[in-house]
N, C-alpha and C. Protein backbone atom coordinates (compact mmCIF):
# COMPACT_ATOMS: atom_id res chain seq x y z
N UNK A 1 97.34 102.67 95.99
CA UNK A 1 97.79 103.12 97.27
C UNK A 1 97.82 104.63 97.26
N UNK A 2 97.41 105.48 98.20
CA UNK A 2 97.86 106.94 98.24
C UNK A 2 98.83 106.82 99.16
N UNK A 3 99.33 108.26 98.83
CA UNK A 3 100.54 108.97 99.90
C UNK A 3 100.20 109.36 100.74
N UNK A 4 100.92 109.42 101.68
CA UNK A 4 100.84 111.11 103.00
C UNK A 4 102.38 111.66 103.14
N UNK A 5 101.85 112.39 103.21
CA UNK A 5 103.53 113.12 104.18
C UNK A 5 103.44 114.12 102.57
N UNK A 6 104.71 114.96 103.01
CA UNK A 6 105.32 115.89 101.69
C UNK A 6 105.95 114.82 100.58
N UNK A 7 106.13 115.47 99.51
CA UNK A 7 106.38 114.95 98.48
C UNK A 7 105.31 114.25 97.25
N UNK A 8 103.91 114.64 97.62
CA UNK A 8 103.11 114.37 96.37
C UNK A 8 103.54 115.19 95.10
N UNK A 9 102.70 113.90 94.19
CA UNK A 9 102.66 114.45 92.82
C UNK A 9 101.81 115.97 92.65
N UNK A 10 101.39 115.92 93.20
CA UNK A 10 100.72 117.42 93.50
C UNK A 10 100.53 117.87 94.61
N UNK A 11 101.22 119.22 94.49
CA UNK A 11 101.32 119.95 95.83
C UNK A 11 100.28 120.14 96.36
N UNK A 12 100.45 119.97 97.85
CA UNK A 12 99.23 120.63 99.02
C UNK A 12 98.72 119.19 99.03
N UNK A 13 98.83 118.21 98.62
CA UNK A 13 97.97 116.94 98.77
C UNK A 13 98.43 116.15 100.04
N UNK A 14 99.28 116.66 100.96
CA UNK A 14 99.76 115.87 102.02
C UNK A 14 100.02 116.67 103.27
N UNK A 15 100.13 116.19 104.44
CA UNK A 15 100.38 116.30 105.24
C UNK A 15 102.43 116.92 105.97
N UNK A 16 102.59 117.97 106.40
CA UNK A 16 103.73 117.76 106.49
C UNK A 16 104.04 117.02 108.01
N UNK A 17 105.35 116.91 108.55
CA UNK A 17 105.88 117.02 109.42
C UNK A 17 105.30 117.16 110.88
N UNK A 18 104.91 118.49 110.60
CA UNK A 18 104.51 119.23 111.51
C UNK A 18 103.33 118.72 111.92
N UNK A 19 102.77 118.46 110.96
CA UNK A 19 101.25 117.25 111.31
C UNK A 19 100.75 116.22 112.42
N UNK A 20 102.38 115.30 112.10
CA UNK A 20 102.47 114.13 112.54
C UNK A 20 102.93 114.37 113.76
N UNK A 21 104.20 115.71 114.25
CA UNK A 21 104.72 115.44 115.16
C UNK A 21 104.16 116.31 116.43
N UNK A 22 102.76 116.36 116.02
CA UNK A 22 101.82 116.84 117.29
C UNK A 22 100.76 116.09 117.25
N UNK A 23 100.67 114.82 116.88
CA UNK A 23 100.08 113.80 117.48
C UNK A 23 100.58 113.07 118.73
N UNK A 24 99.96 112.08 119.46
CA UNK A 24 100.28 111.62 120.31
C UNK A 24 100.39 109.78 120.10
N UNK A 25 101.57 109.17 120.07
CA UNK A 25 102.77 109.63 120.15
C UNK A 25 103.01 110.59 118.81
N UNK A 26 104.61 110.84 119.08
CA UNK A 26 104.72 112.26 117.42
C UNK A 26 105.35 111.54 116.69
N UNK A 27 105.31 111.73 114.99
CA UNK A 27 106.12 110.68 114.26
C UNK A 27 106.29 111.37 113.07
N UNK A 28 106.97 111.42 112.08
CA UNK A 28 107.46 112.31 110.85
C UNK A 28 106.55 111.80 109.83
N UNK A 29 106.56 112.31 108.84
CA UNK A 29 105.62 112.22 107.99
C UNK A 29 106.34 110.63 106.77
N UNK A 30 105.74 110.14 106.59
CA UNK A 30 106.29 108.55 105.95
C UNK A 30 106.66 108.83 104.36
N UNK A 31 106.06 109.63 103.46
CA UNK A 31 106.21 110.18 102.09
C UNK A 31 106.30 109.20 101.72
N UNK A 32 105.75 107.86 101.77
CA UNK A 32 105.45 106.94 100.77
C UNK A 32 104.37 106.28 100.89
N UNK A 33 103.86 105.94 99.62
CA UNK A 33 102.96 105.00 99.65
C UNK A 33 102.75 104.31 100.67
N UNK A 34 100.97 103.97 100.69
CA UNK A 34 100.94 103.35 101.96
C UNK A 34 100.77 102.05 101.39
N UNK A 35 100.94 101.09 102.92
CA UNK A 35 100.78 99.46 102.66
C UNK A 35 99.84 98.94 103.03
N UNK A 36 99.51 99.66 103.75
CA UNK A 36 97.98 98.96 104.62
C UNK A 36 97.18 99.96 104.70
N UNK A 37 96.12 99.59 104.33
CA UNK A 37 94.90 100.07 104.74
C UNK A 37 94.51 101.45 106.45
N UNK A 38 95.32 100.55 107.13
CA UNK A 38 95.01 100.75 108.69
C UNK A 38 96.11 101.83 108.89
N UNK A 39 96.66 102.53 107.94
CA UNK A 39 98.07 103.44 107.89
C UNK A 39 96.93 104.61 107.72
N UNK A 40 95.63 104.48 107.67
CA UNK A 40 94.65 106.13 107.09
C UNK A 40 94.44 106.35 108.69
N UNK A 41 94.38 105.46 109.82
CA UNK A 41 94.05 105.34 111.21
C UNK A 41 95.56 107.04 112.08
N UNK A 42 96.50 106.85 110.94
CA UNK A 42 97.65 107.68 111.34
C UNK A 42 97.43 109.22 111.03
N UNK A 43 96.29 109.59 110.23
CA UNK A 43 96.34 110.98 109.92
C UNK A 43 95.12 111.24 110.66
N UNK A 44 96.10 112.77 110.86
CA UNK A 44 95.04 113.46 111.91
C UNK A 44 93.40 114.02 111.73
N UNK A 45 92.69 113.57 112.78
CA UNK A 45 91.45 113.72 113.05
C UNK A 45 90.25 112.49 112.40
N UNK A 46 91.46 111.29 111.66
CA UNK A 46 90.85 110.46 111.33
C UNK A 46 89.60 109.64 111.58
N UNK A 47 90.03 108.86 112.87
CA UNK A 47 89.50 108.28 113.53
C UNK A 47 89.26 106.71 113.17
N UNK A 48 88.93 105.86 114.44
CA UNK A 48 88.31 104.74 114.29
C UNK A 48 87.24 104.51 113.11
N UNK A 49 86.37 105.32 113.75
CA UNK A 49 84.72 105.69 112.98
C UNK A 49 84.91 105.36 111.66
N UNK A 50 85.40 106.42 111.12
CA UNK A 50 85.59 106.64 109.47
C UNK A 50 86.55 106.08 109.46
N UNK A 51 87.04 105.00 109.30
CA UNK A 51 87.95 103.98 109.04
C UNK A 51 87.24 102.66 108.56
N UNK A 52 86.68 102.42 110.33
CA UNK A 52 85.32 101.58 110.00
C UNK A 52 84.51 101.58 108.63
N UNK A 53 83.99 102.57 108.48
CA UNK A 53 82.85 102.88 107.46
C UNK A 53 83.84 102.59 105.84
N UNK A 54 84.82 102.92 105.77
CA UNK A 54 85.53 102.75 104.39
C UNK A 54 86.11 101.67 104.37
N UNK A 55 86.32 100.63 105.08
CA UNK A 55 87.39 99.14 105.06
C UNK A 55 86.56 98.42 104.17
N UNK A 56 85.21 98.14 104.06
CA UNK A 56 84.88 97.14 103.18
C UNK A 56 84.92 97.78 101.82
N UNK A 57 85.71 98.78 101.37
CA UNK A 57 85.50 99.73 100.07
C UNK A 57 86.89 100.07 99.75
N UNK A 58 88.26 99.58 100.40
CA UNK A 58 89.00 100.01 100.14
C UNK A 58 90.50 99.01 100.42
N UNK A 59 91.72 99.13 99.59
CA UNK A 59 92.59 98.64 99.52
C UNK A 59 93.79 99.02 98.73
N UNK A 60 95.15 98.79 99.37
CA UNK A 60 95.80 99.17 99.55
C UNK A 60 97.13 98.51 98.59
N UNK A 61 96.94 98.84 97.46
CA UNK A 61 97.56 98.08 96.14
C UNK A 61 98.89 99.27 95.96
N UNK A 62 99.80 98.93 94.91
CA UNK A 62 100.34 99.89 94.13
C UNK A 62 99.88 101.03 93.37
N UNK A 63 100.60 101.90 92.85
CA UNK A 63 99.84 103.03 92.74
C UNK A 63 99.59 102.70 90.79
N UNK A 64 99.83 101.93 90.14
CA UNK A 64 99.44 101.73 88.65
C UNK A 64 98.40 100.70 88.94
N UNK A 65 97.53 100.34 89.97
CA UNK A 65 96.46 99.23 90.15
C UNK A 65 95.03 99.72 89.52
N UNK A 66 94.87 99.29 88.82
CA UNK A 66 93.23 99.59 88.21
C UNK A 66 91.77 98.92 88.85
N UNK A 67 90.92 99.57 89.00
CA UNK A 67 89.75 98.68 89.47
C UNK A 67 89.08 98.01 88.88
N UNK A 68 89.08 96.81 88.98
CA UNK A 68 88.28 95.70 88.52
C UNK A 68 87.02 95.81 88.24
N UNK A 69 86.19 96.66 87.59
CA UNK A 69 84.89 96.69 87.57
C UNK A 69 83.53 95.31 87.67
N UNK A 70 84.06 93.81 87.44
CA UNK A 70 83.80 92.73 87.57
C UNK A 70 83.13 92.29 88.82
N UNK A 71 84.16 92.83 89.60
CA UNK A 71 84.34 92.29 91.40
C UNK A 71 84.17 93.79 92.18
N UNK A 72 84.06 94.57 91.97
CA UNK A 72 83.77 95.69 92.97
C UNK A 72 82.32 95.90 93.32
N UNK A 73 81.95 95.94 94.36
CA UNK A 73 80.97 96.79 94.97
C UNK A 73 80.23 97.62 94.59
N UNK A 74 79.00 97.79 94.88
CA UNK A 74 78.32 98.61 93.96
C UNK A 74 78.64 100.02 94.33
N UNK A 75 79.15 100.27 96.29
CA UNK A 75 79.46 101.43 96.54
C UNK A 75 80.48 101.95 95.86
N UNK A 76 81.67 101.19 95.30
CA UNK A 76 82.66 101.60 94.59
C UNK A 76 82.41 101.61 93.30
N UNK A 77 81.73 100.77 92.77
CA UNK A 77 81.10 101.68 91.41
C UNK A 77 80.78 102.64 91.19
N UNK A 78 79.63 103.29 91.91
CA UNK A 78 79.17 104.57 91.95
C UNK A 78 80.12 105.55 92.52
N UNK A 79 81.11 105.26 93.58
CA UNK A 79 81.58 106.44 93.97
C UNK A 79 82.63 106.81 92.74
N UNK A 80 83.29 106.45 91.40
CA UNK A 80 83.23 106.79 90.09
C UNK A 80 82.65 108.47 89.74
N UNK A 81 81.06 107.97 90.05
CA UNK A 81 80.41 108.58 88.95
C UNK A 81 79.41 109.56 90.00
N UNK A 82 79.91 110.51 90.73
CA UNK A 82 78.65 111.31 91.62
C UNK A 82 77.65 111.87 90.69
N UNK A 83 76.46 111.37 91.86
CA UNK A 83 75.60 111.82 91.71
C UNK A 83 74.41 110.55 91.14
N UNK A 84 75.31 109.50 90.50
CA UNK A 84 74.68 108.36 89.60
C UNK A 84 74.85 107.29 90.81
N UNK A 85 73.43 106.66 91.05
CA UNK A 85 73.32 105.78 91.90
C UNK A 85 72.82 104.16 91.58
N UNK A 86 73.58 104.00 90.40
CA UNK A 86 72.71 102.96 89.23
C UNK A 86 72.88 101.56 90.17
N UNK A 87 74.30 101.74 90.43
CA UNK A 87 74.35 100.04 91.44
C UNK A 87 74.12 100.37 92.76
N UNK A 88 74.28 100.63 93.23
CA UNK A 88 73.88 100.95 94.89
C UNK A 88 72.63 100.98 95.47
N UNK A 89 71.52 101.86 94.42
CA UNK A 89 70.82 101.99 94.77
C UNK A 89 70.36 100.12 94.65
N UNK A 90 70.76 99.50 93.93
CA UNK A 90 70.03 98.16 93.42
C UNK A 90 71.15 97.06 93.63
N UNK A 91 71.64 96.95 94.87
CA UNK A 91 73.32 95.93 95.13
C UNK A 91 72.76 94.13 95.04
N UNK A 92 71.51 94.23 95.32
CA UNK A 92 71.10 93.00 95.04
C UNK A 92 70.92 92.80 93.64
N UNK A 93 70.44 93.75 92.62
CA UNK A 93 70.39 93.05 91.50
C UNK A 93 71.38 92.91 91.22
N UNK A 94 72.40 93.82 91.60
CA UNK A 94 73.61 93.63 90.62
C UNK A 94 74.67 92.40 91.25
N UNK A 95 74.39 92.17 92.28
CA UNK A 95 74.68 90.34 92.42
C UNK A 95 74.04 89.22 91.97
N UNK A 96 72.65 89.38 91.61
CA UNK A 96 71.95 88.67 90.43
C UNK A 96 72.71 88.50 89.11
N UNK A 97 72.95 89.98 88.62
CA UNK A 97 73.24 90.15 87.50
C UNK A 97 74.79 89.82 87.22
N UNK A 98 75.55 89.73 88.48
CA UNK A 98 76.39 89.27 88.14
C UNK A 98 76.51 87.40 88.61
N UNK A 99 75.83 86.66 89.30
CA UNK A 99 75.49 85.66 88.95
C UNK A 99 74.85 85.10 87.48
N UNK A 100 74.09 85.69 87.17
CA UNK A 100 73.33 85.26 86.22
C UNK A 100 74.39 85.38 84.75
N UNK A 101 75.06 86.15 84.69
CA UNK A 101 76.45 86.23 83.50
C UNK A 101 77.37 84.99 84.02
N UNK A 102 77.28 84.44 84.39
CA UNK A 102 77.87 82.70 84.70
C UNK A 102 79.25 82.98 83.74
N UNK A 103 80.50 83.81 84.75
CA UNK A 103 81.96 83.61 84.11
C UNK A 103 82.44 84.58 83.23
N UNK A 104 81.12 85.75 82.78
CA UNK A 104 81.42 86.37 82.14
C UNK A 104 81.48 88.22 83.30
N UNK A 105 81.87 89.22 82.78
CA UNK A 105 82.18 90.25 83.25
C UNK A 105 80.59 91.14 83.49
N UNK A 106 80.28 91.48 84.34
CA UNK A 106 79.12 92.27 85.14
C UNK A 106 79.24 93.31 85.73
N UNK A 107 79.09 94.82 85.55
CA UNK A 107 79.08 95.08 83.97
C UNK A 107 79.90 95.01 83.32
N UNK A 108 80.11 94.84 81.85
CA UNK A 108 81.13 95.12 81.43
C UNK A 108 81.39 96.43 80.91
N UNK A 109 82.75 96.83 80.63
CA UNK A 109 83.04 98.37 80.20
C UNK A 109 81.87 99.05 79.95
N UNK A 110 81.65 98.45 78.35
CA UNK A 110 80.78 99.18 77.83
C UNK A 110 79.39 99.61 78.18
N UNK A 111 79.11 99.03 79.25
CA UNK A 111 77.90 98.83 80.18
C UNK A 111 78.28 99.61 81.47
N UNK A 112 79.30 100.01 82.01
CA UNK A 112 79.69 100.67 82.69
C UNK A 112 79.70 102.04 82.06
N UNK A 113 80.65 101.93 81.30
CA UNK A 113 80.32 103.45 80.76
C UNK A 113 79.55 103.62 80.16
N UNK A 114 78.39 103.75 80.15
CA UNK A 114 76.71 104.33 79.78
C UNK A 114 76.48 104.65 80.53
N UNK A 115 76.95 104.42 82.12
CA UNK A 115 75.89 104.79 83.50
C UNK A 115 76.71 106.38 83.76
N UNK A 116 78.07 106.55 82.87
CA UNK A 116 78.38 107.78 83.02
C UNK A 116 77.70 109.26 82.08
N UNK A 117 78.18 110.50 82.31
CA UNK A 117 78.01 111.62 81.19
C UNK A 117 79.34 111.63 80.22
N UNK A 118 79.42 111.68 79.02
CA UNK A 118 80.34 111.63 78.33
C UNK A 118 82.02 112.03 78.87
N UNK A 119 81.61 113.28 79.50
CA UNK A 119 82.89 114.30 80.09
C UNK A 119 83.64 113.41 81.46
N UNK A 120 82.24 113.28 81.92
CA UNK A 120 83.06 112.42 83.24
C UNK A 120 83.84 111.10 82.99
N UNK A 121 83.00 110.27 82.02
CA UNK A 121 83.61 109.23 81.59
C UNK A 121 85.40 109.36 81.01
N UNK A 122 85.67 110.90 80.23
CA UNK A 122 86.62 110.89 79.72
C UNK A 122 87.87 111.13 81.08
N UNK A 123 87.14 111.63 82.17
CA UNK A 123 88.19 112.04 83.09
C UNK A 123 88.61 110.22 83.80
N UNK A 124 87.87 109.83 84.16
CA UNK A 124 88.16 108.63 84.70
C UNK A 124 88.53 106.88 83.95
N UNK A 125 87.94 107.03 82.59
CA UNK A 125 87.86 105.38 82.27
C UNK A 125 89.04 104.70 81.98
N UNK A 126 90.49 105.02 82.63
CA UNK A 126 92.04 104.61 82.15
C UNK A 126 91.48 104.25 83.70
N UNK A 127 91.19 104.33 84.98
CA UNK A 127 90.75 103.89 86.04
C UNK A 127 90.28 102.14 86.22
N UNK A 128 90.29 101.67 84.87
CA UNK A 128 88.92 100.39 85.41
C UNK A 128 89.63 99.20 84.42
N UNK A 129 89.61 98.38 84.40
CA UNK A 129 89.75 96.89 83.85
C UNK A 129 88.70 96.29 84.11
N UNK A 130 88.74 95.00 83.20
CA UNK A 130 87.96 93.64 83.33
C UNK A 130 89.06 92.42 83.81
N UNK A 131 89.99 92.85 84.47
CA UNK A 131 90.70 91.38 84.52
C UNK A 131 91.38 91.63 85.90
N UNK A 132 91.78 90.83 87.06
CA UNK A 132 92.65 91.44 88.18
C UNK A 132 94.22 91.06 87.81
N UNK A 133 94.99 91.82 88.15
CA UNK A 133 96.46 91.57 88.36
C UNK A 133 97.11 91.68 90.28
N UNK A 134 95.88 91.70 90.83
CA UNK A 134 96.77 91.80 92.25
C UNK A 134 95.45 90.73 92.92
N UNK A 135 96.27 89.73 93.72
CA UNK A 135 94.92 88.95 94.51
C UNK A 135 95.99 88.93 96.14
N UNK A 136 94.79 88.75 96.92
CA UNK A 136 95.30 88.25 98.47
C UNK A 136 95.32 87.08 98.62
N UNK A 137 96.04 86.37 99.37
CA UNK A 137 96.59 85.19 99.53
C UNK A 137 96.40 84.81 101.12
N UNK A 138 95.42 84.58 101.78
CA UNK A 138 95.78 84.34 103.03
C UNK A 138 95.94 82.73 103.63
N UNK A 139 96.75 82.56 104.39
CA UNK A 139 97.56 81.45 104.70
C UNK A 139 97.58 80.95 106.19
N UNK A 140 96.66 80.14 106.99
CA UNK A 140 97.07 79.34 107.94
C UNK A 140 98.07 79.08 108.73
N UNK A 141 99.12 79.04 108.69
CA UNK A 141 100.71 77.94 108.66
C UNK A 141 100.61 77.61 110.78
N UNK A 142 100.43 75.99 110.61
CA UNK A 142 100.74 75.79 111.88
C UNK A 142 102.20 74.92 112.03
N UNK A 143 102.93 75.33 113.07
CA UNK A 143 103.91 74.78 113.29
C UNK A 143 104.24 74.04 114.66
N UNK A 144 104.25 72.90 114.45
CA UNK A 144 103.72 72.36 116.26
C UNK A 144 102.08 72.71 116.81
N UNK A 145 102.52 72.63 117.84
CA UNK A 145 101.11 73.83 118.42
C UNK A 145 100.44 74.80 118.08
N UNK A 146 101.46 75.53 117.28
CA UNK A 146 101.50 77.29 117.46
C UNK A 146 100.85 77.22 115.72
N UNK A 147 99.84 78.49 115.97
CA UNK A 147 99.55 78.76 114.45
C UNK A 147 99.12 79.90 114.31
N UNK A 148 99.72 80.83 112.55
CA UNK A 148 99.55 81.99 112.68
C UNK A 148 99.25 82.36 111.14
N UNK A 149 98.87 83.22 110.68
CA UNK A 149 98.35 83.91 109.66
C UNK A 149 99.52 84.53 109.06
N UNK A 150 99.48 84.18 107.76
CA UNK A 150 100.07 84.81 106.85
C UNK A 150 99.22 85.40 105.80
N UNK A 151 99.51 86.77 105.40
CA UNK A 151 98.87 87.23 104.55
C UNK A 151 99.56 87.60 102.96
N UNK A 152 99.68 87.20 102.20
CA UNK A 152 100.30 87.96 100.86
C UNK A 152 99.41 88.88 99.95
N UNK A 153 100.21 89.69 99.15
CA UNK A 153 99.67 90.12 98.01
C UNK A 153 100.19 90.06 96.77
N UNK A 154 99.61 89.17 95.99
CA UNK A 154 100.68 88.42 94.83
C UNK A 154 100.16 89.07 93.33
N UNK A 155 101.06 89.36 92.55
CA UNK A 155 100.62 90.38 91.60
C UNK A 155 100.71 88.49 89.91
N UNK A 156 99.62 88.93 89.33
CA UNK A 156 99.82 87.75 88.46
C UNK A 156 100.25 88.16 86.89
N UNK A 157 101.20 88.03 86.38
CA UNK A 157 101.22 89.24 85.51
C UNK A 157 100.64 88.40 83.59
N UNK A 158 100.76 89.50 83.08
CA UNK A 158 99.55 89.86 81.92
C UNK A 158 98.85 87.96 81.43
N UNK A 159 99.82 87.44 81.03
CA UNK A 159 99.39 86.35 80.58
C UNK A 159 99.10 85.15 81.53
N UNK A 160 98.64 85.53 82.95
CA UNK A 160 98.44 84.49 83.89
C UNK A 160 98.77 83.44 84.07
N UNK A 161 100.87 83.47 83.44
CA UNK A 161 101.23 82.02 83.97
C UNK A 161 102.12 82.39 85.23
N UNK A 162 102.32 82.95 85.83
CA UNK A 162 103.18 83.30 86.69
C UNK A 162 102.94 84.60 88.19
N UNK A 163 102.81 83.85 89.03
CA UNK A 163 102.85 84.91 90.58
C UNK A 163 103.47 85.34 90.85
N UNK A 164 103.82 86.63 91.81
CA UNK A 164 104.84 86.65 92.41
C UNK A 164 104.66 87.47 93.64
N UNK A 165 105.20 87.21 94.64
CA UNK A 165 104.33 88.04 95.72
C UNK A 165 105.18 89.55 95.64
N UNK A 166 104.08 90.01 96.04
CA UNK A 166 104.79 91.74 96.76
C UNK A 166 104.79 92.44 97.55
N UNK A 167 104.06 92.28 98.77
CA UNK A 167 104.24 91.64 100.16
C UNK A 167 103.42 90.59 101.00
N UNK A 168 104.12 90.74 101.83
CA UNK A 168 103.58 89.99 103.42
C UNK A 168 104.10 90.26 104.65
N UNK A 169 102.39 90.03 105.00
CA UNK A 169 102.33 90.51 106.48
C UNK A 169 102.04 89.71 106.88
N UNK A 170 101.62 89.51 108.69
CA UNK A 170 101.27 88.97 109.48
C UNK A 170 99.85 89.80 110.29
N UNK A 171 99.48 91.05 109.58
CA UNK A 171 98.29 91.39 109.80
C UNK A 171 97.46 91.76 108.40
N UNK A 172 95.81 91.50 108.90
CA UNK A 172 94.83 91.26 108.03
C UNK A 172 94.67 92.84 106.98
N UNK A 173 94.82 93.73 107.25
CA UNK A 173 94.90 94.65 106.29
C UNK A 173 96.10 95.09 105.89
């Protein structure tokens, strides 16, 4: 998850006050983590547009969440490593390739980090896992007539006997 508002871990990385409360409507700056996705729609000059364009690339976890290198996208692979266009340029093979590993991890680490330069690799690879600890949960529930969506986000912790949710909403991001 990132922040907005004052109070980052590093200064100048946010938005103050003053930001928010010359938008229309005006609203103070939140200084916490965000929960949703659709909370980037709140900073100024955002827009619809570029919102659009980043939703299938992005989500809105805790801030110790690592990326799954297994299950990500080839755009989120590469955006890692600028300049290196190893999956993107090729998103079909690398859904081959990760079909064709039947259960096993595509790429894995060590196959990931080759597509980097040594230096870059050292700045980023505490970034990535092979295993998930956060999944979405989405839920149906009709009651009578009436039926509505529930969404969770349930964290599974290390030894995968146990869920537990950490929130829910009633909207999709």
């Amino acid at each position: 998850m990132g922040r907005h508002g004052r109070g980052l871990d590093r200064p100048g990385q946010g938005a103050e006050d003053s930001a928010y409360l010359g938008q229309t409507p005006p609203y103070q700056a939140a200084n916490q983590y965000i929960t949703s996705t659709s909370e980037l729609l709140a900073l100024p000059a955002f827009g619809r547009d570029n919102y659009l364009k980043l939703a299938p690339y992005i989500a809105a976890l805790p801030p110790d969440s690592k990326l799954n290198i297994c299950s990500a996208s080839a755009m989120v692979l590469d955006a890692f490593n600028p300049g290196n266009q190893n999956f993107s340029s090729d998103a079909a093979g690398l859904q081959k390739n990760r079909e064709t590993a039947q259960g096993t991890c595509f790429p894995d680490l060590k196959t990931y980090q080759q597509t980097f330069d040594p230096k870059q690799w050292a700045l980023v690879s505490n970034y990535f896992v092979q295993k998930s600890s956060y999944f979405r949960l989405s839920s149906l529930i009709t009651i009578g007539s009436s039926e509505f969506n529930l969404y969770s986000l349930l964290y599974i912790d290390a030894q995968g006997f146990y869920a537990h949710p950490v929130q829910r909403s009633f909207s999709p991001d």
